[in-house]
PDB file of N, CA and C in Angstrom:
ATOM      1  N   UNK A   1      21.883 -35.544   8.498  1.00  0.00           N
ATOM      2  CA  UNK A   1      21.520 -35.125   9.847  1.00  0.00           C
ATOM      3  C   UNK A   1      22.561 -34.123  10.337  1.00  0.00           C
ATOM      4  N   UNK A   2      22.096 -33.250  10.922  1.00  0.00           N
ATOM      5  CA  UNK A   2      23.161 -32.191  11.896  1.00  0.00           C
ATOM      6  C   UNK A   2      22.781 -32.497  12.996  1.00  0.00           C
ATOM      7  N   UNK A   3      24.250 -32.192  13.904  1.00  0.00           N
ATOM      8  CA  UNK A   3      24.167 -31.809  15.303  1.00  0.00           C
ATOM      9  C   UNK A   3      24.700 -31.238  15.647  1.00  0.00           C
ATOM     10  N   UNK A   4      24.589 -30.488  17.226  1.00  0.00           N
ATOM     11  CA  UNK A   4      24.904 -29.462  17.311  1.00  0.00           C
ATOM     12  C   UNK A   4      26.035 -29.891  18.501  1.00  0.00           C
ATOM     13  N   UNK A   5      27.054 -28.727  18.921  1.00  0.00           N
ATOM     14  CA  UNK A   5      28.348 -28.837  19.328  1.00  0.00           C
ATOM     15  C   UNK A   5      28.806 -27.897  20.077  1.00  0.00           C
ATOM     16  N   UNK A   6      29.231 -27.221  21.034  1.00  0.00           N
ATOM     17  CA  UNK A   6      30.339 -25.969  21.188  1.00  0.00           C
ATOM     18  C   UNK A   6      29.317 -24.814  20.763  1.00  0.00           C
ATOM     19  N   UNK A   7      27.675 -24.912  20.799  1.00  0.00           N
ATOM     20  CA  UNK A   7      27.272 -23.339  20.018  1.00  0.00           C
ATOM     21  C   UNK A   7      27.256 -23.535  18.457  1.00  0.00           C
ATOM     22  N   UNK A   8      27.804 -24.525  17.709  1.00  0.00           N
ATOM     23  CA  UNK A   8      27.811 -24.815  16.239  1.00  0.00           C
ATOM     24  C   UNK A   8      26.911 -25.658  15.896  1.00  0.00           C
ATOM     25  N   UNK A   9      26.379 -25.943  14.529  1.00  0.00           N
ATOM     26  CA  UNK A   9      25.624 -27.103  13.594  1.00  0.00           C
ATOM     27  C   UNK A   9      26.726 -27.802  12.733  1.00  0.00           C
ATOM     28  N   UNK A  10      26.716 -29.035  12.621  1.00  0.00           N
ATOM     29  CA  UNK A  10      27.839 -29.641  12.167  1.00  0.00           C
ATOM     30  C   UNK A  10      27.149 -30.529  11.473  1.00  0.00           C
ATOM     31  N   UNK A  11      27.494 -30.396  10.009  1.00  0.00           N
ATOM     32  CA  UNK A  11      26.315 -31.092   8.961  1.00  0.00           C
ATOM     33  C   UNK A  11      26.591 -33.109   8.504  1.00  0.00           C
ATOM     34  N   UNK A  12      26.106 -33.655   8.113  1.00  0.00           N
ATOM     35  CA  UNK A  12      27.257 -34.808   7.615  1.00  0.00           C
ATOM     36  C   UNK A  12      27.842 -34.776   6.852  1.00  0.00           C
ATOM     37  N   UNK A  13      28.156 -33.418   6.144  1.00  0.00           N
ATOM     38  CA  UNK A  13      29.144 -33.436   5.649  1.00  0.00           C
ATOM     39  C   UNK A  13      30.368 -32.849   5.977  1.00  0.00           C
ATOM     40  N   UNK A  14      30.747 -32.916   7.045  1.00  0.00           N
ATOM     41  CA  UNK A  14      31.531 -32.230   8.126  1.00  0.00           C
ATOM     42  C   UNK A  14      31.296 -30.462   8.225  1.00  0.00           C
ATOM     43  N   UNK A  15      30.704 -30.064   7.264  1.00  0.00           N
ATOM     44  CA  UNK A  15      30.971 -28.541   7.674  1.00  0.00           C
ATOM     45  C   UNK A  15      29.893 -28.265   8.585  1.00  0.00           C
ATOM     46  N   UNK A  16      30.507 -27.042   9.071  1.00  0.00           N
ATOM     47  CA  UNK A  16      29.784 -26.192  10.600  1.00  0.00           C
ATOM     48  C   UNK A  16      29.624 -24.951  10.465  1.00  0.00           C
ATOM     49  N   UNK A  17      28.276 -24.774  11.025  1.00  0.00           N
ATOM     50  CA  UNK A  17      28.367 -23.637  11.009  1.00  0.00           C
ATOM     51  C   UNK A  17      28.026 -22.947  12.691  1.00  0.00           C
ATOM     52  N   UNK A  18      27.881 -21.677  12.882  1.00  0.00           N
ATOM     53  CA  UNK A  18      27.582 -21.398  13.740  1.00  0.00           C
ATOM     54  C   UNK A  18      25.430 -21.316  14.101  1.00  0.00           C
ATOM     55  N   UNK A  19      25.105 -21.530  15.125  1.00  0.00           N
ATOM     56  CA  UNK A  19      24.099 -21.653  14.912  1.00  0.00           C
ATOM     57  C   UNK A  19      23.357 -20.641  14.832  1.00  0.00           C
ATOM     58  N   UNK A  20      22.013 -20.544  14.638  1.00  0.00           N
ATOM     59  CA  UNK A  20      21.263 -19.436  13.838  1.00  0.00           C
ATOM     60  C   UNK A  20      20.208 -18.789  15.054  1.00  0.00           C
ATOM     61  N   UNK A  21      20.008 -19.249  16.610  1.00  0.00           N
ATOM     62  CA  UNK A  21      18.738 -19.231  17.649  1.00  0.00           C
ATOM     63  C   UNK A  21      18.911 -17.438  17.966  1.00  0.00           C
ATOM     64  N   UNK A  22      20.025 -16.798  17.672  1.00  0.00           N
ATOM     65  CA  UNK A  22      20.090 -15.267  18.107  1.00  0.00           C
ATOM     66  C   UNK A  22      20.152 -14.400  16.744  1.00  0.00           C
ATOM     67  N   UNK A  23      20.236 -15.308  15.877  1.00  0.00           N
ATOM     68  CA  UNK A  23      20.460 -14.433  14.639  1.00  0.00           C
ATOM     69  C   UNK A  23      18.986 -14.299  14.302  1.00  0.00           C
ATOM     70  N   UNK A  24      18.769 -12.877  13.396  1.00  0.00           N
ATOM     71  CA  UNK A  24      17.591 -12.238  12.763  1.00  0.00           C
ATOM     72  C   UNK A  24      16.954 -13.130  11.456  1.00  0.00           C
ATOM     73  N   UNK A  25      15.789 -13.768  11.550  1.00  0.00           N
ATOM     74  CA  UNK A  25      15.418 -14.504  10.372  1.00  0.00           C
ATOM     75  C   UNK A  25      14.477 -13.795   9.167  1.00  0.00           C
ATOM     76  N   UNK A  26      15.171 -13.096   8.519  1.00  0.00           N
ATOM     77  CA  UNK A  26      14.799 -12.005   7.326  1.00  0.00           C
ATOM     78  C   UNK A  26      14.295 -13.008   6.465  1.00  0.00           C
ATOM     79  N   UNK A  27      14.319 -14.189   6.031  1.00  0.00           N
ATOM     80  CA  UNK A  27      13.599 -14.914   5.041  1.00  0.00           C
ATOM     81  C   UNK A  27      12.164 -15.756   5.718  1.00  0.00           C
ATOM     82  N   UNK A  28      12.523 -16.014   7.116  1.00  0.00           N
ATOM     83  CA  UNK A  28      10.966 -15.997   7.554  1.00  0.00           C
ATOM     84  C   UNK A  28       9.979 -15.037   8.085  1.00  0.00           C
ATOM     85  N   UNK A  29      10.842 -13.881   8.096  1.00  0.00           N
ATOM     86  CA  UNK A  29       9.854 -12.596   8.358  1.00  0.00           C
ATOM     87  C   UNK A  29       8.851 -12.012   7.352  1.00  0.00           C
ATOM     88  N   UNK A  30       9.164 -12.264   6.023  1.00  0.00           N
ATOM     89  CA  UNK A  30       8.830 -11.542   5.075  1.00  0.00           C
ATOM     90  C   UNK A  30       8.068 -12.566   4.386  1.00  0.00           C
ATOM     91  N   UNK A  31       7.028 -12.425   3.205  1.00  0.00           N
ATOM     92  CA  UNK A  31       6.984 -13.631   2.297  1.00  0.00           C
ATOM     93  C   UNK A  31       7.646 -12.893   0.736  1.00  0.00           C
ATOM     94  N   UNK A  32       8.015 -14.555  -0.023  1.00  0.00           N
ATOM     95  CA  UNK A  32       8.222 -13.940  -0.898  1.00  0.00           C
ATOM     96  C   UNK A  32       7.197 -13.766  -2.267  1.00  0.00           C
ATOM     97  N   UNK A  33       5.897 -14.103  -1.908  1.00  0.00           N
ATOM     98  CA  UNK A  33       4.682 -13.924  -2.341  1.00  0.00           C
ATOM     99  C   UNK A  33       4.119 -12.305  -2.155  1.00  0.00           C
ATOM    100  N   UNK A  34       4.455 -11.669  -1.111  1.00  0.00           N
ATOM    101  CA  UNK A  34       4.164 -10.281  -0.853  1.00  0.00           C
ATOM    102  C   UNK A  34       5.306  -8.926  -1.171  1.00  0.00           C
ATOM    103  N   UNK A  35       6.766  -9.487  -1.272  1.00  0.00           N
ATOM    104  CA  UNK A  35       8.086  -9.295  -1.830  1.00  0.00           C
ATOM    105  C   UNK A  35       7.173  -8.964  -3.042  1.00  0.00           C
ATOM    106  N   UNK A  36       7.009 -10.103  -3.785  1.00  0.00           N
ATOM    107  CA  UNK A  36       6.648  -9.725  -5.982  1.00  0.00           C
ATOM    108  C   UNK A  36       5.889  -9.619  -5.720  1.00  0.00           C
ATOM    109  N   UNK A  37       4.210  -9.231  -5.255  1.00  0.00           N
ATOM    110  CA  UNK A  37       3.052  -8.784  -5.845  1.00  0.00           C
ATOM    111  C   UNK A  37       3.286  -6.816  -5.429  1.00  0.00           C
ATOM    112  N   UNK A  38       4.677  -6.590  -4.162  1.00  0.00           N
ATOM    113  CA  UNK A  38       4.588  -5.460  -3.839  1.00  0.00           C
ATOM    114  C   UNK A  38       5.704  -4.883  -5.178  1.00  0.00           C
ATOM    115  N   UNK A  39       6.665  -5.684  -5.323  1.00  0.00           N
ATOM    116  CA  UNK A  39       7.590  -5.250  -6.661  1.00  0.00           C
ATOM    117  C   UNK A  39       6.655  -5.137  -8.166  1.00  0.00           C
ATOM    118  N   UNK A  40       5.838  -5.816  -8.240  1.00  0.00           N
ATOM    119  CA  UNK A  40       4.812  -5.422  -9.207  1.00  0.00           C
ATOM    120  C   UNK A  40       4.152  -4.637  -9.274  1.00  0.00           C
ATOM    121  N   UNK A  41       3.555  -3.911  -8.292  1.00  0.00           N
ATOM    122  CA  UNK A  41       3.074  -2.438  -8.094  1.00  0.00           C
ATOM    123  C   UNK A  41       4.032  -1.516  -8.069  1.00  0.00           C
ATOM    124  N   UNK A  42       4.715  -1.786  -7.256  1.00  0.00           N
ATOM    125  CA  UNK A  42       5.696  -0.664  -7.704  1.00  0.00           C
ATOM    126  C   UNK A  42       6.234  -0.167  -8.924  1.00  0.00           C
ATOM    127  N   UNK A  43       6.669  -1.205  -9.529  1.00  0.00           N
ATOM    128  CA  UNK A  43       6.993  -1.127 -11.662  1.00  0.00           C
ATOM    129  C   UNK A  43       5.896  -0.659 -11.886  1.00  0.00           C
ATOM    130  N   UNK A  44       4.424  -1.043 -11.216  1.00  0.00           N
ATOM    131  CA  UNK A  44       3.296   0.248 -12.217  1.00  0.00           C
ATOM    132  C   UNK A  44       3.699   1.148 -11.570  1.00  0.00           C
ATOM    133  N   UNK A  45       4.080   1.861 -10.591  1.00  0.00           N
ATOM    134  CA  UNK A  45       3.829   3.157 -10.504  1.00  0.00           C
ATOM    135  C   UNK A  45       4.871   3.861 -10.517  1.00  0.00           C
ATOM    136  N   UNK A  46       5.873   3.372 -11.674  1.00  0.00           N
ATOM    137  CA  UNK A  46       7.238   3.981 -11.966  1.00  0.00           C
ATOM    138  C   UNK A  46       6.427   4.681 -13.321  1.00  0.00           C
ATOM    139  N   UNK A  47       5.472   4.108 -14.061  1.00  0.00           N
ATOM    140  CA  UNK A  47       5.217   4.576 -15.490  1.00  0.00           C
ATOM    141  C   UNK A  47       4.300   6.137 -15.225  1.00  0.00           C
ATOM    142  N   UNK A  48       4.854   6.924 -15.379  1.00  0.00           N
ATOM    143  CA  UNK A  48       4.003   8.336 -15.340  1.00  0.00           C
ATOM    144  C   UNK A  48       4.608   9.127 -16.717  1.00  0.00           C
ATOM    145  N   UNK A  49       3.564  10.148 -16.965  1.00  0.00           N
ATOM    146  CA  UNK A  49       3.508  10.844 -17.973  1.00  0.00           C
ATOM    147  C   UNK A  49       5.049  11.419 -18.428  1.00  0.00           C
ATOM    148  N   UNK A  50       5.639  11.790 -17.795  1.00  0.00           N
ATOM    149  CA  UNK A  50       6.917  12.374 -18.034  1.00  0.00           C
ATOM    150  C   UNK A  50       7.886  11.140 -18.259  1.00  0.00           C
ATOM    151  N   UNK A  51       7.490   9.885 -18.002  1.00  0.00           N
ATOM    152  CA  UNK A  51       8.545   8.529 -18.645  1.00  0.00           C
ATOM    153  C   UNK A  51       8.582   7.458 -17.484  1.00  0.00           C
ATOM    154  N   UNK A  52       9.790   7.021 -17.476  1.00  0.00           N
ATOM    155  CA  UNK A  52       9.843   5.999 -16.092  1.00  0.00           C
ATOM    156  C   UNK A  52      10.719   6.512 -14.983  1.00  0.00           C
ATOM    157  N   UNK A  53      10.462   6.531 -13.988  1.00  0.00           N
ATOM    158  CA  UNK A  53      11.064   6.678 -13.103  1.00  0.00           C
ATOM    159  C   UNK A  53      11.721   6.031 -12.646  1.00  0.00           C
ATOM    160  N   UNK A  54      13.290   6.322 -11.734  1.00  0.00           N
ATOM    161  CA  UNK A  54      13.826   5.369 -10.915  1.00  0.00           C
ATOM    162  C   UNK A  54      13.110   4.571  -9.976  1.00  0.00           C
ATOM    163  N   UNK A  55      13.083   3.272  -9.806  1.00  0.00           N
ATOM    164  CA  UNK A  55      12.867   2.331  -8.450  1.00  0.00           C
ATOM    165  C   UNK A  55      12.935   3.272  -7.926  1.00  0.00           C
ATOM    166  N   UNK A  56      14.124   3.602  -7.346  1.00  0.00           N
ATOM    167  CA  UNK A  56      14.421   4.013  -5.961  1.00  0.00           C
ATOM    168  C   UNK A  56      14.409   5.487  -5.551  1.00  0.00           C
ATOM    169  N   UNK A  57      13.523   6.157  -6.620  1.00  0.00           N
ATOM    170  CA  UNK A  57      13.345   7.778  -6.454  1.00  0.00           C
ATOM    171  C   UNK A  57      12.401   8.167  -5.046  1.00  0.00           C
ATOM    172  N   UNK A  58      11.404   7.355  -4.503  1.00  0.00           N
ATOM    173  CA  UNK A  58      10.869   7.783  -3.067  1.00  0.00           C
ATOM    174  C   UNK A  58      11.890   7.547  -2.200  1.00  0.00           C
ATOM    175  N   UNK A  59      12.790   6.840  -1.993  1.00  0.00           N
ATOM    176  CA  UNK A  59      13.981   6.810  -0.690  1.00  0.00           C
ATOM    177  C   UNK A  59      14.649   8.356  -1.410  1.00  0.00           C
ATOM    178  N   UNK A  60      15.010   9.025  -2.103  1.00  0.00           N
ATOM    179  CA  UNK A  60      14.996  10.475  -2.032  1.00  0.00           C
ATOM    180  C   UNK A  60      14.579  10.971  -1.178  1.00  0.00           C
ATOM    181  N   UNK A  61      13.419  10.605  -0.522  1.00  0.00           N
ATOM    182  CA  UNK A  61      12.993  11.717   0.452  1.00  0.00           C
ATOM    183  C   UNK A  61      11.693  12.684  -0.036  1.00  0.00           C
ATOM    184  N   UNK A  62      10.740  11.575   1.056  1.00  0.00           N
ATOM    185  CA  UNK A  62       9.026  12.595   0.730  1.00  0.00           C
ATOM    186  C   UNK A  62       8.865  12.735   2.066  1.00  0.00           C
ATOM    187  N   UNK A  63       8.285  14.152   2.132  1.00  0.00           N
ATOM    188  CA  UNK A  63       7.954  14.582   3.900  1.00  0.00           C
ATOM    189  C   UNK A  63       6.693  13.237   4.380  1.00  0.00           C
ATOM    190  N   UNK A  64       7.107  13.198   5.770  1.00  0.00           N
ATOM    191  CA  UNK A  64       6.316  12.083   6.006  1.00  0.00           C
ATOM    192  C   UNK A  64       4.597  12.794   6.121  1.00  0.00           C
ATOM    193  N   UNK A  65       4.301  14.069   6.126  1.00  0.00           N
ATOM    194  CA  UNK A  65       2.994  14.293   6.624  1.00  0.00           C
ATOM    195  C   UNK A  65       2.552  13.966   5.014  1.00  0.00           C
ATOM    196  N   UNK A  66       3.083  13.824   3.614  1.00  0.00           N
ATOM    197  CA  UNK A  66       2.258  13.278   2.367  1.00  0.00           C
ATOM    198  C   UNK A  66       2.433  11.879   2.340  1.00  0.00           C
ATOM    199  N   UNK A  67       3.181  11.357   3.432  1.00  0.00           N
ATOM    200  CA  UNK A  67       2.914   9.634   3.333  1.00  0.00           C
ATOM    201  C   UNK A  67       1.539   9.830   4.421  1.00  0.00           C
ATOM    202  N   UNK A  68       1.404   9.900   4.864  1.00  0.00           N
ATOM    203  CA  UNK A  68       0.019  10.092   6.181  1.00  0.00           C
ATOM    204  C   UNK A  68      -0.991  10.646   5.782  1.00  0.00           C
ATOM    205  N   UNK A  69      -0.987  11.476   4.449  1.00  0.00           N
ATOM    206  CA  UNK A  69      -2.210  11.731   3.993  1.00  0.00           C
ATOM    207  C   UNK A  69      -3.243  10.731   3.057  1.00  0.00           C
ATOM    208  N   UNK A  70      -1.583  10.494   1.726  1.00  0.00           N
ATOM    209  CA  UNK A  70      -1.766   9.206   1.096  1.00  0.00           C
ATOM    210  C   UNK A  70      -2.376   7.959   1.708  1.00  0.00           C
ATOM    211  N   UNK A  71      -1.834   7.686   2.758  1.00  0.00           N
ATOM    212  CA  UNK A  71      -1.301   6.035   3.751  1.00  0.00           C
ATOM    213  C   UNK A  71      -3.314   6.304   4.135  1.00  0.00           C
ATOM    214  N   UNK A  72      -3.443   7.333   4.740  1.00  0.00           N
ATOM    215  CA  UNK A  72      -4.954   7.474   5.376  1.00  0.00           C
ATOM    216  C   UNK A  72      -6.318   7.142   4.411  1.00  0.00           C
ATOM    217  N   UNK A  73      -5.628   7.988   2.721  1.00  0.00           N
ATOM    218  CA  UNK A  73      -6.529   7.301   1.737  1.00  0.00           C
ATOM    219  C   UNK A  73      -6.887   6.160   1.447  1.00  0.00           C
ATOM    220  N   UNK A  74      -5.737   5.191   1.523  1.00  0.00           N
ATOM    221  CA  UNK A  74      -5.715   4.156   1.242  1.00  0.00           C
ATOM    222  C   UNK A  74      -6.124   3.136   2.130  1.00  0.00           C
ATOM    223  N   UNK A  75      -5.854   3.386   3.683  1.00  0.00           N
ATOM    224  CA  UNK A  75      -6.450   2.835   4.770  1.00  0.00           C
ATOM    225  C   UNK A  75      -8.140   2.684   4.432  1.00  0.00           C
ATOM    226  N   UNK A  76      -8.390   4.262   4.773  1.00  0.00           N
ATOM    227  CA  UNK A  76     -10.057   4.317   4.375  1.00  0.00           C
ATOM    228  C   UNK A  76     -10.566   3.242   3.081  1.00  0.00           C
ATOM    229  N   UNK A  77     -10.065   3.134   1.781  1.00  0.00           N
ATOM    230  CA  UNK A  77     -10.822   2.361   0.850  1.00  0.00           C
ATOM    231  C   UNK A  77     -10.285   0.550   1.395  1.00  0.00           C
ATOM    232  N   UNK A  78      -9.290   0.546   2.271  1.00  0.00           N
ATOM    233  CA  UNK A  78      -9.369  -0.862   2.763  1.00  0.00           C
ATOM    234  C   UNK A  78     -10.479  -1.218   3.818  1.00  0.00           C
ATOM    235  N   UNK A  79     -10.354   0.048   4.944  1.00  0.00           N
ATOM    236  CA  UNK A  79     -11.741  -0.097   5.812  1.00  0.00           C
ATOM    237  C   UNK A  79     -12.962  -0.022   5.191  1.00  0.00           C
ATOM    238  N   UNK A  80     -13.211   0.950   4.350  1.00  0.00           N
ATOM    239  CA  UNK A  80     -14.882   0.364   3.847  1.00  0.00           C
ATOM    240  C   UNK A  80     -14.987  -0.766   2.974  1.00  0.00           C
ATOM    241  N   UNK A  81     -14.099  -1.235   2.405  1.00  0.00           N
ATOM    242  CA  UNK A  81     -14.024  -2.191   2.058  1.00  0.00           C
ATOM    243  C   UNK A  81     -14.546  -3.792   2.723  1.00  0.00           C
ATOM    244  N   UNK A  82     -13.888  -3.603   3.962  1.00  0.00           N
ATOM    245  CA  UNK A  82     -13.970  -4.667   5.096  1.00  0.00           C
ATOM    246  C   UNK A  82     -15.193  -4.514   5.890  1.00  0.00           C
ATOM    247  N   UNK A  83     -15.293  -3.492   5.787  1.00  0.00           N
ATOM    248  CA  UNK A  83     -16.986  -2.842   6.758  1.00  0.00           C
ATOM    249  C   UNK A  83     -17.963  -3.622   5.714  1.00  0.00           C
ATOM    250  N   UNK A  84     -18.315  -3.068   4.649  1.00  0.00           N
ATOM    251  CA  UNK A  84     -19.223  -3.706   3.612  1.00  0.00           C
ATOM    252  C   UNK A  84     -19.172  -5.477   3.188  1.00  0.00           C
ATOM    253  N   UNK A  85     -17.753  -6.160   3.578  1.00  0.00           N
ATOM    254  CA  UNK A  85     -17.869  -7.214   3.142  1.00  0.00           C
ATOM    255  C   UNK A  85     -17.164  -7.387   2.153  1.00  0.00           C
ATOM    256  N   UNK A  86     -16.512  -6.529   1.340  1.00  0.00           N
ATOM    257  CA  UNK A  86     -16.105  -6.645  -0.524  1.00  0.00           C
ATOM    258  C   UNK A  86     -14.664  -7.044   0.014  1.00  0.00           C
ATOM    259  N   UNK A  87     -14.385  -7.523  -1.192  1.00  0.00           N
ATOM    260  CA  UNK A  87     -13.005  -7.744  -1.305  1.00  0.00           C
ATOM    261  C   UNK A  87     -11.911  -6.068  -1.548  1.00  0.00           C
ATOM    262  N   UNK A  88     -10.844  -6.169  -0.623  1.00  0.00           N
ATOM    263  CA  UNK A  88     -10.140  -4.936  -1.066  1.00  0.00           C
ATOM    264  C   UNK A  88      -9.562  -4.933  -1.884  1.00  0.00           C
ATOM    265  N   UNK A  89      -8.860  -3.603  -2.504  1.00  0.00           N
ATOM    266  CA  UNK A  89      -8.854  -3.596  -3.700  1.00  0.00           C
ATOM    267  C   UNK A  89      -6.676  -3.562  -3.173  1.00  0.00           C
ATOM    268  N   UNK A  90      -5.823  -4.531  -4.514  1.00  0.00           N
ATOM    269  CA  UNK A  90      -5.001  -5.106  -3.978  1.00  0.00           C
ATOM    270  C   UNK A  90      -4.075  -3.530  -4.121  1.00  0.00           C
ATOM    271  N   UNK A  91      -4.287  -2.564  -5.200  1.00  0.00           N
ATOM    272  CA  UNK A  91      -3.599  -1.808  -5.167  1.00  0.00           C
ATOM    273  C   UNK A  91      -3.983  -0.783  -3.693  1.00  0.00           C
ATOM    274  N   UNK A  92      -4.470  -0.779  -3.330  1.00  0.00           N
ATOM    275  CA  UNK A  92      -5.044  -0.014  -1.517  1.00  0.00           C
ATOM    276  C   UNK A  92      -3.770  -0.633  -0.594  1.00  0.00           C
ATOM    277  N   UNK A  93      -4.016  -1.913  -0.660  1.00  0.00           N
ATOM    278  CA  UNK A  93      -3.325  -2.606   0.154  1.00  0.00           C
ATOM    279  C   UNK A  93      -1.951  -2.283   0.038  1.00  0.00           C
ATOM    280  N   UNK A  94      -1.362  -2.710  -1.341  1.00  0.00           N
ATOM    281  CA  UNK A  94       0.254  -2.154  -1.718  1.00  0.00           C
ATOM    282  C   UNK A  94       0.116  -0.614  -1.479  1.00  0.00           C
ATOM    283  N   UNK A  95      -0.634   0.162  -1.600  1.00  0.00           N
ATOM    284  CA  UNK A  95      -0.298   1.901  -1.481  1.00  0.00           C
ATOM    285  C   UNK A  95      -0.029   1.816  -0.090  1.00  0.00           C
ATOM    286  N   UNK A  96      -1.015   1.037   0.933  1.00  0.00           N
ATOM    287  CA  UNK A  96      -0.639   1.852   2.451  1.00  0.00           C
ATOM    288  C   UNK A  96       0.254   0.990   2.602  1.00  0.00           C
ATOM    289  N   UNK A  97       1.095  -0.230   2.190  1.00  0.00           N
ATOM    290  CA  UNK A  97       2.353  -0.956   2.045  1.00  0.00           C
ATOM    291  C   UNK A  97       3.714   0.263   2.265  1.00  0.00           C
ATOM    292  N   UNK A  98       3.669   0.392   0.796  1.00  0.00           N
ATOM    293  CA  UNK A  98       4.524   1.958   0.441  1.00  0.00           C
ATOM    294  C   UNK A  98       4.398   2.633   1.475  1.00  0.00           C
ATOM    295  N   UNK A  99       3.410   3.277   1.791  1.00  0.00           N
ATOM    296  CA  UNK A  99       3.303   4.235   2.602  1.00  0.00           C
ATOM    297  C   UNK A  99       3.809   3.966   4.041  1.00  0.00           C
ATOM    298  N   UNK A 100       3.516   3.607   4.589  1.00  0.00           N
ATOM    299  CA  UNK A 100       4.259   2.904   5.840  1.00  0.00           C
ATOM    300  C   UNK A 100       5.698   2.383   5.782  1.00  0.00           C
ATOM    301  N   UNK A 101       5.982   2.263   4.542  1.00  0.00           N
ATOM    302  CA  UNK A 101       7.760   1.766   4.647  1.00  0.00           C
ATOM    303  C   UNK A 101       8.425   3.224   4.276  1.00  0.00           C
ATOM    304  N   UNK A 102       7.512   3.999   3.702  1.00  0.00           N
ATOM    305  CA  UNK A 102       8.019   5.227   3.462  1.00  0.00           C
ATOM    306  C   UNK A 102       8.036   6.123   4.886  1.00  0.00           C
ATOM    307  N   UNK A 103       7.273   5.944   5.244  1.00  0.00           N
ATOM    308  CA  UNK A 103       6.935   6.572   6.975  1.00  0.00           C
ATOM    309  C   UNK A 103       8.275   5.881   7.487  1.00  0.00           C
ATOM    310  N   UNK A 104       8.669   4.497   7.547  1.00  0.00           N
ATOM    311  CA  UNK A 104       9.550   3.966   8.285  1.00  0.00           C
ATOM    312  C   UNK A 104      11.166   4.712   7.683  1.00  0.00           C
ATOM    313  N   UNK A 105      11.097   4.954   6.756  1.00  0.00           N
ATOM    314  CA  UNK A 105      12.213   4.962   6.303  1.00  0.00           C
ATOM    315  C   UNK A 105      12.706   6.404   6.598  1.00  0.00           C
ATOM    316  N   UNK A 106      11.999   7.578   6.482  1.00  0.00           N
ATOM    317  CA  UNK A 106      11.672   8.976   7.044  1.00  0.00           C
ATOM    318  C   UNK A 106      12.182   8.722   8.585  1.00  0.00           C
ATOM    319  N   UNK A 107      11.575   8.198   9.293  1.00  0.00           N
ATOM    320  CA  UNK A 107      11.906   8.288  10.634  1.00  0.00           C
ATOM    321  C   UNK A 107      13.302   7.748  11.278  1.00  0.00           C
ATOM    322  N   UNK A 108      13.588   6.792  10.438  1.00  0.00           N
ATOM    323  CA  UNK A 108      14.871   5.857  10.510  1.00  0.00           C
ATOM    324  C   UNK A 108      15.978   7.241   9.929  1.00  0.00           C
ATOM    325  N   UNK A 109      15.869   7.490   9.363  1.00  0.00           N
ATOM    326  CA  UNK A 109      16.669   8.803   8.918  1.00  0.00           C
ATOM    327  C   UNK A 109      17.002  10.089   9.619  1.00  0.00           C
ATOM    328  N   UNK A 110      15.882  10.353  10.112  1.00  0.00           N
ATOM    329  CA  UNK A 110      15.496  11.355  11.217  1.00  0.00           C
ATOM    330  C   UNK A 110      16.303  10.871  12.401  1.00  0.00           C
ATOM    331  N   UNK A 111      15.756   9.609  12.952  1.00  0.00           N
ATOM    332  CA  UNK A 111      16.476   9.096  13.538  1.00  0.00           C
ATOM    333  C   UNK A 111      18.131   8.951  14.031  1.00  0.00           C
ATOM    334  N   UNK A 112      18.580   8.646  12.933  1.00  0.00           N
ATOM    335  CA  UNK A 112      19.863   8.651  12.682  1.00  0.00           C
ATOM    336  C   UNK A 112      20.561   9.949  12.074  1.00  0.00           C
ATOM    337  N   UNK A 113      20.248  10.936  11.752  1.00  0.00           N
ATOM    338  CA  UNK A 113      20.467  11.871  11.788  1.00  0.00           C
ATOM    339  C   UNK A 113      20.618  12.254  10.587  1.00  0.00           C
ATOM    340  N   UNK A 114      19.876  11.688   9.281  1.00  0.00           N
ATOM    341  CA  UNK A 114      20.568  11.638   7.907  1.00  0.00           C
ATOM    342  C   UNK A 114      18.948  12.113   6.643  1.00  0.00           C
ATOM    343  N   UNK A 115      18.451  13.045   7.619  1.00  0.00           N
ATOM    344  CA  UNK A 115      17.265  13.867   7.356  1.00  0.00           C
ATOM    345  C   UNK A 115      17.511  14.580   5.900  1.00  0.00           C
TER     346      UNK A 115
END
């Protein structure tokens, strides 16, 4: 059992920590079911004709108006998808994934001044 103290959690095994009600919860924000099915798409789409690519070659830097063109393709085959009833297709879903963290990451840069 813990209880709490002074702003701390104090475990039975005497240690304490500080408590967690203002801190950012990054492991319940995310799943880690959507973490690996999005890391699995991604490893496919490192394999292209010229060899493998780095992971981390789109944080290089793609103008955001070809994430918004991409991101819009992929939207559309999720919306008719959902209009008709069918199941979407999972790589749609991971592309406008990408695409939107790529949009985020562009702007966060911009942002901060590191364009």
């Amino acid at each position: 059992m813990n209880a709490e103290f002074g702003g701390k959690q104090k475990f039975d095994t005497g240690a304490t920590r500080d408590m967690s009600d203002d801190k950012i919860d990054y492991e319940g924000f995310i799943s880690p079911l959507v973490v690996e099915a999005f890391g699995e798409y991604m490893h496919r789409a490192r394999h292209t004709d010229a060899g493998l690519r780095d992971s981390d070659n789109w944080q290089k830097g793609i103008p955001i108006s070809v994430y918004m063109k991409s991101m819009l393709r992929h939207m559309m085959s999720v919306w008719l998808a959902h209009r008709k009833g069918t199941q979407c297709s999972m790589d749609d879903l991971m592309g406008l994934k990408f695409n939107v963290d790529g949009m985020i990451l562009e702007e966060i840069k911009l942002r901060n001044g590191n364009s």
